[in-house]
Protein backbone atom coordinates (compact mmCIF):
# COMPACT_ATOMS: atom_id res chain seq x y z
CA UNK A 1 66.23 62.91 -115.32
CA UNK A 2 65.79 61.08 -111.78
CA UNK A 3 68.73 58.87 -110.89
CA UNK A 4 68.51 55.47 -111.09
CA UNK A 5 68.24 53.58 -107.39
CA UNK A 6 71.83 51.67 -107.12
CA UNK A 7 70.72 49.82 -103.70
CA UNK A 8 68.19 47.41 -102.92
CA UNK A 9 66.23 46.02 -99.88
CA UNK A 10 64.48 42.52 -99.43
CA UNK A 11 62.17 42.67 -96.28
CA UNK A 12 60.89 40.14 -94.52
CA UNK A 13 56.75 40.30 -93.26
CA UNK A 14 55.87 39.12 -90.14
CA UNK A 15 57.82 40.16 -86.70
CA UNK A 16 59.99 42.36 -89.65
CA UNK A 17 57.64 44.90 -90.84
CA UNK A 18 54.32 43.77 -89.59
CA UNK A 19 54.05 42.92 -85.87
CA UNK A 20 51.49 39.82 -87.00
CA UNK A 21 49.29 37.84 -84.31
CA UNK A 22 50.46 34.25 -86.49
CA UNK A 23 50.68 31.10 -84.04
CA UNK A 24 53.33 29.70 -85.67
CA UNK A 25 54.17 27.15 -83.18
CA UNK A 26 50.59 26.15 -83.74
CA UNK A 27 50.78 25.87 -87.16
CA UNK A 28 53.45 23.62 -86.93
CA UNK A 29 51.98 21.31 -85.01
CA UNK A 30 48.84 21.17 -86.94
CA UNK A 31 50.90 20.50 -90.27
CA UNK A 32 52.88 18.21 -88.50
CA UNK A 33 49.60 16.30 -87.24
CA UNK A 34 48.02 16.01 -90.46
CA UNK A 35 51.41 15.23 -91.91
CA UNK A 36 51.70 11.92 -89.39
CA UNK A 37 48.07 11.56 -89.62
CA UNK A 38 48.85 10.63 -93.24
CA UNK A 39 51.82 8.88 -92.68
CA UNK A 40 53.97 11.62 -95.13
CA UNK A 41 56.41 12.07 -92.30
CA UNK A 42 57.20 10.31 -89.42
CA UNK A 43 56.08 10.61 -85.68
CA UNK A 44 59.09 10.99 -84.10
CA UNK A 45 60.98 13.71 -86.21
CA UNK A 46 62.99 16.44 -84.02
CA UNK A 47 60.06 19.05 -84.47
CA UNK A 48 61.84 21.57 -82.78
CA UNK A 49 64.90 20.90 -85.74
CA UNK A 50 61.56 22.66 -88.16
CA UNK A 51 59.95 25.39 -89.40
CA UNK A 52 56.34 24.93 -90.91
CA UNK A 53 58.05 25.90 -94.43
CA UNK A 54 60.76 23.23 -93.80
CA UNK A 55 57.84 20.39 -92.97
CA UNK A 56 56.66 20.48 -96.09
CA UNK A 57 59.92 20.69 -97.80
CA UNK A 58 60.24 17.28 -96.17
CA UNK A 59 56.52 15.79 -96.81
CA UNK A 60 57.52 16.73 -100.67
CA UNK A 61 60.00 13.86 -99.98
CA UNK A 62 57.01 11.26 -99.82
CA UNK A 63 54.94 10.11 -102.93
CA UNK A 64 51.78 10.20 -100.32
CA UNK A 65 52.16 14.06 -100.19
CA UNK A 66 49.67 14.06 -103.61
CA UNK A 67 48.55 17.32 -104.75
CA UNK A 68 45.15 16.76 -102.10
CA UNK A 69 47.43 16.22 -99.31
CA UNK A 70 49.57 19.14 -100.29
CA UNK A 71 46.18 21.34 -100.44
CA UNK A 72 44.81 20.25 -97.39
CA UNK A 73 48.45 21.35 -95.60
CA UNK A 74 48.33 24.49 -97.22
CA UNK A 75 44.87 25.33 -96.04
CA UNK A 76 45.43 24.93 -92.71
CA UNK A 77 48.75 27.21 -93.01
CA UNK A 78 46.32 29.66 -94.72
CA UNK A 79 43.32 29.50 -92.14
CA UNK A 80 45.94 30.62 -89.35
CA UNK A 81 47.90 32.82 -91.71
CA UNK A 82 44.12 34.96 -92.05
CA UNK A 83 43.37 34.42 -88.00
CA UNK A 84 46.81 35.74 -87.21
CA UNK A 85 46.59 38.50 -90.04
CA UNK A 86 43.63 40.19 -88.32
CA UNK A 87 44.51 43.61 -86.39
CA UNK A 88 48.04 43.58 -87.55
CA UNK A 89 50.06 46.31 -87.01
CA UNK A 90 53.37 48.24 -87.86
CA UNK A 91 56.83 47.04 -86.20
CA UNK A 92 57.63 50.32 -84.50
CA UNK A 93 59.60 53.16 -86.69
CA UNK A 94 58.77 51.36 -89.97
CA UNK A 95 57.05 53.46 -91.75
CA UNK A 96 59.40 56.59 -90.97
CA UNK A 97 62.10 54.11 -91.73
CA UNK A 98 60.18 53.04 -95.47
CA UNK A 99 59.77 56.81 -95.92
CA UNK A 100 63.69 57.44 -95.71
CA UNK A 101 65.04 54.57 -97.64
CA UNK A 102 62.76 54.73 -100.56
CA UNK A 103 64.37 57.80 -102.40
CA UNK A 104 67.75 55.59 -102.73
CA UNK A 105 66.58 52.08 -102.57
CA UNK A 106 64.35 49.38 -103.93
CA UNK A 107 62.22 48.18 -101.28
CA UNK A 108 60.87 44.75 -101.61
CA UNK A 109 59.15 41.88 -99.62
CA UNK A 110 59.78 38.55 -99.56
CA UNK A 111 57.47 36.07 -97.58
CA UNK A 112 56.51 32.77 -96.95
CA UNK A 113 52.83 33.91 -96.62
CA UNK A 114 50.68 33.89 -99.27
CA UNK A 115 50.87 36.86 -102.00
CA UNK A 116 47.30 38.14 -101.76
CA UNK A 117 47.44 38.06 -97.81
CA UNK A 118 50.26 39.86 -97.75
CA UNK A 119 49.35 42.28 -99.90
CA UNK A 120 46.33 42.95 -97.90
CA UNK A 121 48.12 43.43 -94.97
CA UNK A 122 50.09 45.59 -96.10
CA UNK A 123 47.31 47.52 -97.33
CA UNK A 124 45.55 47.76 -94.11
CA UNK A 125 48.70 48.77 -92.55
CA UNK A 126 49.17 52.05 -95.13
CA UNK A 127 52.42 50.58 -96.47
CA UNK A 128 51.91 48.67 -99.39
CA UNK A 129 53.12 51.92 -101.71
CA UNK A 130 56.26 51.61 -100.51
CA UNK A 131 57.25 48.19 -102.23
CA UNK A 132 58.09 47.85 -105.79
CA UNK A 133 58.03 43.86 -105.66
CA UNK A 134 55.62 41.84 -103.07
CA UNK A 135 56.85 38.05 -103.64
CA UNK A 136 54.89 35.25 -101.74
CA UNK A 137 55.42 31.44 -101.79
CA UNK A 138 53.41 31.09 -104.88
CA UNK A 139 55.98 33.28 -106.78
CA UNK A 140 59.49 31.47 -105.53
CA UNK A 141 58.99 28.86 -103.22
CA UNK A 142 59.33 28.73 -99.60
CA UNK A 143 62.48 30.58 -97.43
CA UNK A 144 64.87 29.23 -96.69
CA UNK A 145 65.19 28.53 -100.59
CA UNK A 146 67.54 31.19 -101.98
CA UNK A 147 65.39 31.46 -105.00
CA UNK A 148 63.01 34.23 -103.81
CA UNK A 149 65.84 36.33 -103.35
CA UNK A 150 67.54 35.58 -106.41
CA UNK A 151 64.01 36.14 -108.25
CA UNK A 152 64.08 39.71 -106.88
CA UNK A 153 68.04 40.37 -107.18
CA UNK A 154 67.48 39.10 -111.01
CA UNK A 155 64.58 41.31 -111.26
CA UNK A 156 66.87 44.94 -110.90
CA UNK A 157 70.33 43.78 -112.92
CA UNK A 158 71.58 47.92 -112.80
CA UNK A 159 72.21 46.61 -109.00
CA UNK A 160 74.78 44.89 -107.72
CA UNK A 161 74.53 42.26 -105.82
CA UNK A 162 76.74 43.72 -103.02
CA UNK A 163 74.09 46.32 -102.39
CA UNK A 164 71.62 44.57 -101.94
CA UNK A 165 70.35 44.01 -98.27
CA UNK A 166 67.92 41.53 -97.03
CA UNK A 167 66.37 41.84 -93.23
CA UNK A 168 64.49 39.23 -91.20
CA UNK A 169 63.59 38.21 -87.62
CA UNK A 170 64.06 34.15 -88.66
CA UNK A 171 67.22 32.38 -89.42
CA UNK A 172 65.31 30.84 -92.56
CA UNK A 173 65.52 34.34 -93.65
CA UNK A 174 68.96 34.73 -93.20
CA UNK A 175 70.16 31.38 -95.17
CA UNK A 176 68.19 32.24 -97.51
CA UNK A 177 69.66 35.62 -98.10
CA UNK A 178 73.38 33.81 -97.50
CA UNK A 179 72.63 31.43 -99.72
CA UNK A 180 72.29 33.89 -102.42
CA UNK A 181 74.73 36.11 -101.62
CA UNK A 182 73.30 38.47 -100.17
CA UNK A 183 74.31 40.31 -97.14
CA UNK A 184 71.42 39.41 -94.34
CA UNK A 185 70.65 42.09 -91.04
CA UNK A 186 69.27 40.02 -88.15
CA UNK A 187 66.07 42.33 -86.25
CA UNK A 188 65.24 41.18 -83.17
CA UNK A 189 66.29 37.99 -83.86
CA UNK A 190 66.89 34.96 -81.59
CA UNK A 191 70.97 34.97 -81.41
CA UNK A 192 71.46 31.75 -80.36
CA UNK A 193 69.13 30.01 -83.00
CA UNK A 194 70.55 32.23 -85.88
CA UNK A 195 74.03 30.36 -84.38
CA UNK A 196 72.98 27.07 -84.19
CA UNK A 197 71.63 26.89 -87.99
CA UNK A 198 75.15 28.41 -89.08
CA UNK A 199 73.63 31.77 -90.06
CA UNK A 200 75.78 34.49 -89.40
CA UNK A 201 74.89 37.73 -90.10
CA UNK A 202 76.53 40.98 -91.40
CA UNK A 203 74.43 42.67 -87.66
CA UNK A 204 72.10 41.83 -84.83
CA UNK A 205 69.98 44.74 -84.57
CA UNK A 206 66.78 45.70 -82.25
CA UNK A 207 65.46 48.67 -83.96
CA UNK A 208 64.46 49.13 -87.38
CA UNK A 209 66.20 52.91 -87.36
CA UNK A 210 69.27 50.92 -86.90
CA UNK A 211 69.18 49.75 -90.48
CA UNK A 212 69.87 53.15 -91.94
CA UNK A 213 73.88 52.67 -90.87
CA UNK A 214 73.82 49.60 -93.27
CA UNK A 215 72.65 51.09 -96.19
């Protein structure tokens, strides 16, 4: 009989396992433009205090975000989600890294991109066999809700919560990990952001080999 897996892994997509082309500077300014365009959010908001995930958390504030105006937001995130998508490739080491976690540990994604695109990039990539559990926004919301993570920590209850790991480049990623209780790994992440949102976590690190010591 094969041994049940007693750790787990929640992986973030883009700049995590995928280095991704995504403009998301861009896309927050053109959800923030259709946003004040329809007068869902203000003007003069501190854009730079946002994420495009975090915009819309806010326009779900207004009753003007309808279900149209909601649409129309999400098609624009999904237009540059595809443009950015094309010719992605692997954050070095990952796949040799995938390779020697995935006799001891559930490996999972969690993403604020849509399911099916992620699941196509990771197909293109040669990767998607690795991951038990692919969860997009449509499945648990938008990071940096704790709920996708406590969707996938809920879905394996022989683990404890203490091993679980989550990784990310973002500091959504990390509060959203946090808030769940879940121990968070920083890659290549922006230190001094990560700080200023109150996200501390358990390492910094710069190269995905780094992770095994965590494990």
């Amino acid at each position: 009989m094969i041994a049940p897996k007693e750790k787990g892994i929640i992986f973030d997509m883009d700049n995590t396992i995928l280095r991704s082309n995504i403009d998301f500077k861009r896309m927050k300014l053109q959800v923030h433009a259709y946003l004040v365009g329809h007068h869902i959010v203000s003007e003069s908001i501190a854009l730079d205090e946002f994420t495009s995930s975090t915009l819309i958390e806010l326009a779900r504030s207004s009753p003007r975000f309808t279900a149209q105006a909601e649409q129309a937001v999400w098609d624009i995130v999904t237009e540059l989600e595809r443009e950015g998508m094309n010719d992605a490739g692997l954050e070095p080491g990952v796949e040799e890294v995938l390779e020697q976690l995935r006799p001891a540990c559930h490996l999972t994604i969690l993403t604020n991109n849509a399911k099916d695109a992620a699941v196509r990039a990771l197909r293109t990539t040669g990767i998607e066999h690795y991951f038990e559990h692919i969860v997009g926004r449509e499945q648990a919301g938008l990071k940096p809700s704790p709920a996708g993570v406590q969707w996938i920590v809920n879905s394996y209850p022989h683990v404890s919560k203490q091993h679980w790991l989550a990784i990310g480049d973002a500091w959504i990623d990390g509060k959203s990990a946090i808030d769940a209780g879940v121990r968070f790994i920083a890659y290549q992440a922006n230190r001094s952001e990560l700080e200023r949102r109150g996200v501390v976590p358990t390492a910094y690190i710069e190269s995905m080999a780094d992770v095994i010591q965590y494990i």
